[in-house]
Every structure is written in structure tokens, then in C-alpha cells.
Protein backbone atom coordinates (compact mmCIF):
# COMPACT_ATOMS: atom_id res chain seq x y z
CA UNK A 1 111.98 80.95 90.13
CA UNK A 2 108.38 81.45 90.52
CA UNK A 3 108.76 84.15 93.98
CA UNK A 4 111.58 85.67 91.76
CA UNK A 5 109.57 86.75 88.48
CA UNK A 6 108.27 90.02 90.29
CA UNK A 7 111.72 90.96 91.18
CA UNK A 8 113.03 90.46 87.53
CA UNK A 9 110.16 92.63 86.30
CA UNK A 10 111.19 95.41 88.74
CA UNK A 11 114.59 95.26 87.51
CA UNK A 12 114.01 95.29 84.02
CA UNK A 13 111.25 98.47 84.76
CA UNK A 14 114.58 100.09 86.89
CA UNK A 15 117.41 99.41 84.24
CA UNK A 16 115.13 100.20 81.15
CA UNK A 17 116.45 103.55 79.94
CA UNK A 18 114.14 106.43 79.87
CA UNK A 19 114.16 107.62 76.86
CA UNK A 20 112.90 103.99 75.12
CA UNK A 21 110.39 103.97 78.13
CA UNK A 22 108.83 107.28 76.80
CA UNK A 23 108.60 106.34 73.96
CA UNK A 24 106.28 103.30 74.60
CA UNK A 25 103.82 105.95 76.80
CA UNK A 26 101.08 107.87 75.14
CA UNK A 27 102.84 111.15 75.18
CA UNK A 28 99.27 112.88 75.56
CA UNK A 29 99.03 110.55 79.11
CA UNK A 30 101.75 112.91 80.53
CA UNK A 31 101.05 115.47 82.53
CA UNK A 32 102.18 118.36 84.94
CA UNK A 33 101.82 118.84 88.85
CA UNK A 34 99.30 121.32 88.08
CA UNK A 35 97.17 118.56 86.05
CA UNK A 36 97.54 116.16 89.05
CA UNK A 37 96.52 119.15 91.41
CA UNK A 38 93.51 119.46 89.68
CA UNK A 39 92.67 115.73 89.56
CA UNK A 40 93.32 115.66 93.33
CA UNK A 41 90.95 118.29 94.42
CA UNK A 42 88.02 116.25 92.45
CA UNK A 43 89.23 113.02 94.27
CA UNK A 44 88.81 115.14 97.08
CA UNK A 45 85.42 116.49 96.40
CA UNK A 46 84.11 112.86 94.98
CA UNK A 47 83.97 113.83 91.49
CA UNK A 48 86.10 111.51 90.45
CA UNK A 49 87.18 108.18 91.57
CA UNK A 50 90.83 108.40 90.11
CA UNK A 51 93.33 106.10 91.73
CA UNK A 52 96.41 108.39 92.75
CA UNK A 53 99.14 106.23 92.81
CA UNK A 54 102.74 106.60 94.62
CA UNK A 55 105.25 104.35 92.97
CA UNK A 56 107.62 105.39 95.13
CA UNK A 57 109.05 103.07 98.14
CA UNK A 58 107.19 102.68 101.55
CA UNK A 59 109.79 104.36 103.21
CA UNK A 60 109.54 107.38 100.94
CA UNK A 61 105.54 107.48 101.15
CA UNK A 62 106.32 107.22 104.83
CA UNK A 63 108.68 110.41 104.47
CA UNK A 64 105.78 112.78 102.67
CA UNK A 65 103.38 112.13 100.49
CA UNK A 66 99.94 113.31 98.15
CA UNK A 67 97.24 113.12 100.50
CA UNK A 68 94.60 110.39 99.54
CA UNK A 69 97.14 108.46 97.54
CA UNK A 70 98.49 105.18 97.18
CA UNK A 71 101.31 103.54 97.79
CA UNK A 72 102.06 100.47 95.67
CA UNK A 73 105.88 100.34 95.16
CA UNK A 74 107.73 100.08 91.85
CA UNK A 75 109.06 96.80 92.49
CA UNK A 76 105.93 94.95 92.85
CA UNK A 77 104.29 96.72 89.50
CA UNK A 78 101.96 93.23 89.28
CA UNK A 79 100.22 93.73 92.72
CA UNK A 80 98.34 96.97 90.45
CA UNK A 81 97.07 94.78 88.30
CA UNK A 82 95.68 92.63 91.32
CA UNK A 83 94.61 95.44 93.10
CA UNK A 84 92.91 97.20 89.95
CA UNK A 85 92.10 94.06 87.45
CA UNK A 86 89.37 96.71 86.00
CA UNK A 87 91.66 97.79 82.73
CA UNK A 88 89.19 100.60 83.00
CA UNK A 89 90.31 102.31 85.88
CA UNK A 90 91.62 105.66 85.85
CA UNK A 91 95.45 105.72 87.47
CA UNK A 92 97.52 108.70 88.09
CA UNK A 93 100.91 107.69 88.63
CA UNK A 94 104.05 109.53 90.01
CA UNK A 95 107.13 109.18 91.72
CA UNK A 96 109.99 110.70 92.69
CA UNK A 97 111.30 111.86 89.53
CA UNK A 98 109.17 110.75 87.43
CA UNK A 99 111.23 107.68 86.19
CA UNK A 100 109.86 105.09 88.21
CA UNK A 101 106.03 106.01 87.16
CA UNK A 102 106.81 106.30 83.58
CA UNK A 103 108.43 102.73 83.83
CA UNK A 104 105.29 101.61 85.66
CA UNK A 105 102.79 103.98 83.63
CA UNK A 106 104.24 101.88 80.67
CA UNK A 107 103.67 98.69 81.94
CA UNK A 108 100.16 99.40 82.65
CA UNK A 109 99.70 100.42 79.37
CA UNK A 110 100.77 97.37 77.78
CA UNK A 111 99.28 95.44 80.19
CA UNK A 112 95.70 96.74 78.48
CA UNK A 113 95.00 99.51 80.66
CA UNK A 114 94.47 102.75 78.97
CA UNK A 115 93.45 105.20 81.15
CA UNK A 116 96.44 105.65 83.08
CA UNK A 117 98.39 109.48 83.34
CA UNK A 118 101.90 109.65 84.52
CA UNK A 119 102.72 112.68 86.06
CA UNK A 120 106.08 114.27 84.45
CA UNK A 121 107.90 115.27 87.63
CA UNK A 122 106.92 114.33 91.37
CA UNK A 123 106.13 114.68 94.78
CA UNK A 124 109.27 116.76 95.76
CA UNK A 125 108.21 119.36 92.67
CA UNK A 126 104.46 119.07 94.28
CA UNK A 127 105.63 120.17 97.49
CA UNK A 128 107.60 122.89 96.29
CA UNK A 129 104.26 124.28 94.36
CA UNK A 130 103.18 124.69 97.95
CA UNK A 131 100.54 121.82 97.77
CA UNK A 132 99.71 119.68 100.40
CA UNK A 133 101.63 116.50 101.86
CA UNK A 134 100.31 113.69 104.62
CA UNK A 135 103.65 111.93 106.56
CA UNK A 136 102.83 108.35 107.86
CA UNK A 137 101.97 105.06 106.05
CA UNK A 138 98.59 104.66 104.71
């Protein structure tokens, strides 16, 4: 039971419907493409040491993703907390669709951290803006 308790976590994050997931996120800790565009560019530039985190699967991060970000799938939501243990840290999270970060955006939040953004829509909407993708694992 003990190697299965991350897997039961995922599923519960998976199955959860969206609209009761929203409602347990800061709604003012949602934001647009644009926002995370922004955000990027001063990760880029070392003004800011925001984590810019892909919730999507390897495969998928493989396939295209945010340059500079990382990939720490959905279905392991617990290895954030190991990787960041600092409650402090400053996490941008998106996805897909954005229903796999707002399930992990509001298990960070619960979990104590509370500077966490979840991007409302994802990296197929970024690259249609016309911003920048990487292809390859990281």
C-alpha cells in the first residue's frame, strides 16, 4: 500500500471534477498565457527565480514544451513538494488544458504553499500565441 499512495493521489487529482477544483484555488492565482509570457521572459533575464512547471506527462514535455520549464508529471504531485519543500517558492503551473495544473495548483495550495499561479489554458494555446517551444526531455 505504501508504493501505491502516490498513485491514489493522482487519481483522485484526475477524477476530481473541475469545477469543485476551482473552487478550492485562489481565483486571483489564475492567470493567462500572456501573464506566464511575461513571467518567462524575467526567468529568462534572471529577474525572477519562478519555478515554471509542466504538469503534463514526459512524453508530452518530450513532444513541445515552455523553454526553461519543468517537467514534474501530474501523477507524482508529491515529488513537488520534495523537490520544492520551501512553501515559499514561487510556482507557475500549466498543462495541457489547464485541468491537470489546476488539480495540482490546488494541491499545492493546501499543502501550505501560497505562491503558486496556475495558468488558465496551456502550452498548445502558448504555441499558438506564437511563443516559443524547446522539443526534447529536460
Amino acid at each position: 500500500m505504501k508504493k501505491s499512495w502516490p498513485f491514489l493521489v493522482a487519481a483522485v487529482l484526475a477524477l476530481w471534477p473541475a469545477r469543485g477544483v476551482a473552487e478550492a484555488f485562489p481565483e486571483d492565482r489564475v492567470v493567462s498565457l500572456d501573464d506566464l509570457h511575461a513571467k518567462w521572459r524575467e526567468v529568462r533575464e534572471g529577474k525572477s527565480r519562478a519555478v515554471l512547471l509542466d504538469v503534463r506527462t514526459p512524453a508530452e514535455f518530450a513532444g513541445g514544451h515552455v523553454p526553461g520549464s519543468v517537467n514534474v508529471s501530474s501523477e507524482r504531485p508529491s515529488r513537488i513538494l520534495e523537490r520544492w519543500p520551501d512553501r515559499d517558492t514561487e510556482i507557475w503551473v500549466f498543462c495541457r488544458t489547464s485541468r491537470r495544473s489546476m488539480a495540482v495548483g490546488t494541491f499545492l495550495h493546501r499543502h501550505g504553499y501560497r505562491n503558486v499561479y496556475v495558468v488558465d489554458d496551456g502550452v498548445p494555446g502558448w504555441a499558438k500565441k506564437g511563443y516559443p517551444l524547446e522539443t526534447g526531455e529536460r
